[in-house]
C-alpha atoms as a PDB file:
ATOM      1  CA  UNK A   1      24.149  13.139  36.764  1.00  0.00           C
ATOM      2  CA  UNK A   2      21.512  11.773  34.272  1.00  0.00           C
ATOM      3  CA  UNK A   3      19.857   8.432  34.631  1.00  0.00           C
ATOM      4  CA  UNK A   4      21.967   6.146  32.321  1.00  0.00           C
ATOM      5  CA  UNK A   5      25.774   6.046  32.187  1.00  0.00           C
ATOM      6  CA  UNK A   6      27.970   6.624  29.155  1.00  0.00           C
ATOM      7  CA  UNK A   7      28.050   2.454  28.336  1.00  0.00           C
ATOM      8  CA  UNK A   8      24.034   2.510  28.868  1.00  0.00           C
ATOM      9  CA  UNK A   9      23.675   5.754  26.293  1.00  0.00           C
ATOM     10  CA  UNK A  10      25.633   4.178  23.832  1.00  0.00           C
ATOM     11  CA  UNK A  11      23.735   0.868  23.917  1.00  0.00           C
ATOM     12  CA  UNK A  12      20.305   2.855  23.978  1.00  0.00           C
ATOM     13  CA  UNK A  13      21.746   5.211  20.842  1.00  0.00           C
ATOM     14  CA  UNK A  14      23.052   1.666  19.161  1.00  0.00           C
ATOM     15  CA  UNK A  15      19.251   0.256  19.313  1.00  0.00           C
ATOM     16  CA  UNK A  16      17.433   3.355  18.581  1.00  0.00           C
ATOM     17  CA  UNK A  17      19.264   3.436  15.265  1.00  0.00           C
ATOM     18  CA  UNK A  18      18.723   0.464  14.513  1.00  0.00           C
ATOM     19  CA  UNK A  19      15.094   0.658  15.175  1.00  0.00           C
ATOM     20  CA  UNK A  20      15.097   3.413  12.864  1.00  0.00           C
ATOM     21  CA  UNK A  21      16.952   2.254  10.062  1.00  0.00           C
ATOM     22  CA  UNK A  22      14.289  -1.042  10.323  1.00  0.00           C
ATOM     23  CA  UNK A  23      11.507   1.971  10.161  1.00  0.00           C
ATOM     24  CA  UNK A  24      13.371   3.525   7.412  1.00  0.00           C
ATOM     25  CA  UNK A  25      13.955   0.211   5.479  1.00  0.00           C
ATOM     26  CA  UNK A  26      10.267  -0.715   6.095  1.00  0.00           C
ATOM     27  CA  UNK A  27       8.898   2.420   4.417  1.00  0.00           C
ATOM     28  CA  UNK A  28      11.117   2.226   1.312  1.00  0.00           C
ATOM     29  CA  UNK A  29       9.638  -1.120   0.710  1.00  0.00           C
ATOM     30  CA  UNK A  30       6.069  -0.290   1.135  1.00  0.00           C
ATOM     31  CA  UNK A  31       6.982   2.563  -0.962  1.00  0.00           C
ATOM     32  CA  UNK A  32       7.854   0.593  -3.412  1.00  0.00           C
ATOM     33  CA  UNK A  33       5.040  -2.314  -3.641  1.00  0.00           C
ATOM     34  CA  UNK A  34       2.805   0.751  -3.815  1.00  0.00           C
ATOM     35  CA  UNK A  35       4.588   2.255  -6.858  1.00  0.00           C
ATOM     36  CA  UNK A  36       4.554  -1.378  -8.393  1.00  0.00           C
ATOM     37  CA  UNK A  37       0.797  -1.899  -7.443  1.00  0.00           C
ATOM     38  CA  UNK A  38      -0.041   1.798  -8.909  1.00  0.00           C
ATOM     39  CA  UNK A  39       1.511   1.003 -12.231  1.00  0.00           C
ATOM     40  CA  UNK A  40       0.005  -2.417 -12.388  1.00  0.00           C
ATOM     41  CA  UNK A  41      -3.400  -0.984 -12.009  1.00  0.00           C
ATOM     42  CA  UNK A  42      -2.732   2.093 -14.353  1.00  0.00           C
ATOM     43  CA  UNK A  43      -1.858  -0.187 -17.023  1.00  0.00           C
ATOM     44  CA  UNK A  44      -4.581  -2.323 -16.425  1.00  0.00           C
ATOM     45  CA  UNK A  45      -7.521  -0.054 -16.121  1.00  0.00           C
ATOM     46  CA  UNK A  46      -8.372   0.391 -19.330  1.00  0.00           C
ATOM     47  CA  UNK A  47      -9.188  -3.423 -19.750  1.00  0.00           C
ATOM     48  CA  UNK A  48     -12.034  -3.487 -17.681  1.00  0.00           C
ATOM     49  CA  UNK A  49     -14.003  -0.482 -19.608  1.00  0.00           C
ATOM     50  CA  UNK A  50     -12.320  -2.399 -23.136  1.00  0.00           C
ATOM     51  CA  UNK A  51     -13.746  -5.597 -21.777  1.00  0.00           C
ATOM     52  CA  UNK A  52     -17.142  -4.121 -20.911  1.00  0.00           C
ATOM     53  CA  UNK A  53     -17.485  -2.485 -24.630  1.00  0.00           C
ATOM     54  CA  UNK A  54     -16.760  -6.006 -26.128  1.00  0.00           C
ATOM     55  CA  UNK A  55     -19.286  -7.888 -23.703  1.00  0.00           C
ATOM     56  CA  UNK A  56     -21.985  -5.194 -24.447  1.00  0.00           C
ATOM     57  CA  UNK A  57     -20.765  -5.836 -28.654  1.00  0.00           C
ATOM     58  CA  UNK A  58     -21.180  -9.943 -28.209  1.00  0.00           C
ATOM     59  CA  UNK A  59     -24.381  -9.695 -25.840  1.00  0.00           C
ATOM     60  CA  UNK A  60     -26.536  -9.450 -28.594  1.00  0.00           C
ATOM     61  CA  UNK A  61     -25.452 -12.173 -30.057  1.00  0.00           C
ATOM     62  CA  UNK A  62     -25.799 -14.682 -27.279  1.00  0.00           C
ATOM     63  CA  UNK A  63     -28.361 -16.364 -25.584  1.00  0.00           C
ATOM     64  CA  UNK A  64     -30.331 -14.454 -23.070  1.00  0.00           C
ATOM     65  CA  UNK A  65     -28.763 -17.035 -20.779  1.00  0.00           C
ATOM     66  CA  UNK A  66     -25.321 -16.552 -21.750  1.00  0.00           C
ATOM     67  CA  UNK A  67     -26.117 -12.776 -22.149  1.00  0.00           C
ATOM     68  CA  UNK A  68     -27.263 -12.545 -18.620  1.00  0.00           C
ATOM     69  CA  UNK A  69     -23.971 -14.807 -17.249  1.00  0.00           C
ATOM     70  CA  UNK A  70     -21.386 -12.314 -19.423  1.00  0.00           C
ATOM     71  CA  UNK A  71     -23.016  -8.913 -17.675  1.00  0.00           C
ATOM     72  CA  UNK A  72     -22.864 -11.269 -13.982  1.00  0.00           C
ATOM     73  CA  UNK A  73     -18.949 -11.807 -15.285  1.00  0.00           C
ATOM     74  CA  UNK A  74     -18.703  -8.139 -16.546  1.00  0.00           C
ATOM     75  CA  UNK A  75     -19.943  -7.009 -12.786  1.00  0.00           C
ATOM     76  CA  UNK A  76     -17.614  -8.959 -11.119  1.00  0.00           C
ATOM     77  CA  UNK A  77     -14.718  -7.384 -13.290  1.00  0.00           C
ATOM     78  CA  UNK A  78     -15.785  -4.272 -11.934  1.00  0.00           C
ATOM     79  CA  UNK A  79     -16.018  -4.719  -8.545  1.00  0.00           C
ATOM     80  CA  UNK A  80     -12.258  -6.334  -8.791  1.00  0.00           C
ATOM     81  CA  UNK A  81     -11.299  -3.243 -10.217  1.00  0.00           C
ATOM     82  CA  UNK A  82     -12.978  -1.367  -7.062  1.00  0.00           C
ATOM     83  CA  UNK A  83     -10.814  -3.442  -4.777  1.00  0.00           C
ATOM     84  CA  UNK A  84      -7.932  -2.817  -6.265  1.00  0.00           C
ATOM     85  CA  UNK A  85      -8.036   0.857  -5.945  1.00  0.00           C
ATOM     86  CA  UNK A  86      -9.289  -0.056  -2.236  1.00  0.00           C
ATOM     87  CA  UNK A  87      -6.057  -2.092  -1.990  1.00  0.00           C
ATOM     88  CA  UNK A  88      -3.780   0.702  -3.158  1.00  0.00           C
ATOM     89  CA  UNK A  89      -5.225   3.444  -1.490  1.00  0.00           C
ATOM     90  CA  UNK A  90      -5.171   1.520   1.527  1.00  0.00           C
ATOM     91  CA  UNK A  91      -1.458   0.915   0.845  1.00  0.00           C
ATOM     92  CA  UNK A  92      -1.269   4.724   0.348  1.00  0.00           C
ATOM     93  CA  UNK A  93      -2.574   5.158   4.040  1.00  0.00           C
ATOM     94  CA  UNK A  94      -0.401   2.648   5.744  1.00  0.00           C
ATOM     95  CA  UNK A  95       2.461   4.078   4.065  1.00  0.00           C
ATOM     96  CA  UNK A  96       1.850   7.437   5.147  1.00  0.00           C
ATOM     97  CA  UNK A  97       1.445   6.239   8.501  1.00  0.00           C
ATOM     98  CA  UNK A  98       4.370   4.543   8.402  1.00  0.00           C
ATOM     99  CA  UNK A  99       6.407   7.003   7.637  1.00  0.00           C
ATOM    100  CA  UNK A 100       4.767   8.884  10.426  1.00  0.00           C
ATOM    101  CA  UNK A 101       5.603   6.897  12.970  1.00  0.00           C
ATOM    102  CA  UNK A 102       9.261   6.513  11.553  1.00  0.00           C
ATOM    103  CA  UNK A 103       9.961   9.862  12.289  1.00  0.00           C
ATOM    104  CA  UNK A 104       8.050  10.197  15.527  1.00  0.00           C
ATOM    105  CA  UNK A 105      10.220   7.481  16.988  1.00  0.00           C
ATOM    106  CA  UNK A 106      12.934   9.126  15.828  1.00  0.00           C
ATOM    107  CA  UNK A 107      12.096  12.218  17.597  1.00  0.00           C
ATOM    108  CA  UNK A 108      11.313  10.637  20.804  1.00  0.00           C
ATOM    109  CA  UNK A 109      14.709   8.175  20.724  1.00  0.00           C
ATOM    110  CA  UNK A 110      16.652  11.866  20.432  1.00  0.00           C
ATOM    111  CA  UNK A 111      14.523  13.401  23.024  1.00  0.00           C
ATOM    112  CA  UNK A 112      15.279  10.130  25.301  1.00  0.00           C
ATOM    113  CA  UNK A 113      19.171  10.237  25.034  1.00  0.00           C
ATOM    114  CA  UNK A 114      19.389  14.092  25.081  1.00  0.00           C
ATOM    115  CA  UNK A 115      17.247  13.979  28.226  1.00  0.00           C
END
């Protein structure tokens, strides 16, 4: 005879199910805010090298004050840009994980009702 009863089972296979289709449900949306952020930042790449080519265009023509305040502002554009692929890449990881886990708690709900 095996440690739960048939009633206790079914309640224990009812709840690990669920657990996993809140995994499963879970990953799909993470999968899906990192599509959405990887097309956001595909299309917007370009801007920041477009917008340092016009800064480096207009420099010239500005004050060495204003000059100096556009690279600051150009810098800072950059370093945006570096935290967005940060952002994404960290999305990438806790996706992955995710995912991970989903199907290691699946594996050890089936191993704990089989057992």
């Amino acid at each position: 005879m095996g440690l739960f009863g048939k009633k206790e089972k079914k309640a224990i296979r009812e709840f690990s199910q669920k657990n996993i289709e809140f995994l499963t449900e879970i990953g799909k949306d993470l999968e899906e805010m990192l599509d959405e952020l990887q097309e956001h930042y595909e299309t917007n790449k370009p801007s920041v090298a477009e917008f340092q080519e016009f800064a480096t265009s207009i420099s010239s023509k500005l004050s060495e004050e204003e000059a100096q305040k556009l690279q600051e502002f150009s810098d800072k554009i950059v370093k945006v840009k570096k935290c967005a692929k940060k952002g994404i890449l960290a999305l990438t990881e806790l996706a992955r994980n995710q995912r991970k886990s989903a199907r290691e708690a699946s594996r050890e709900f089936s191993e704990f009702i089989e057992s």
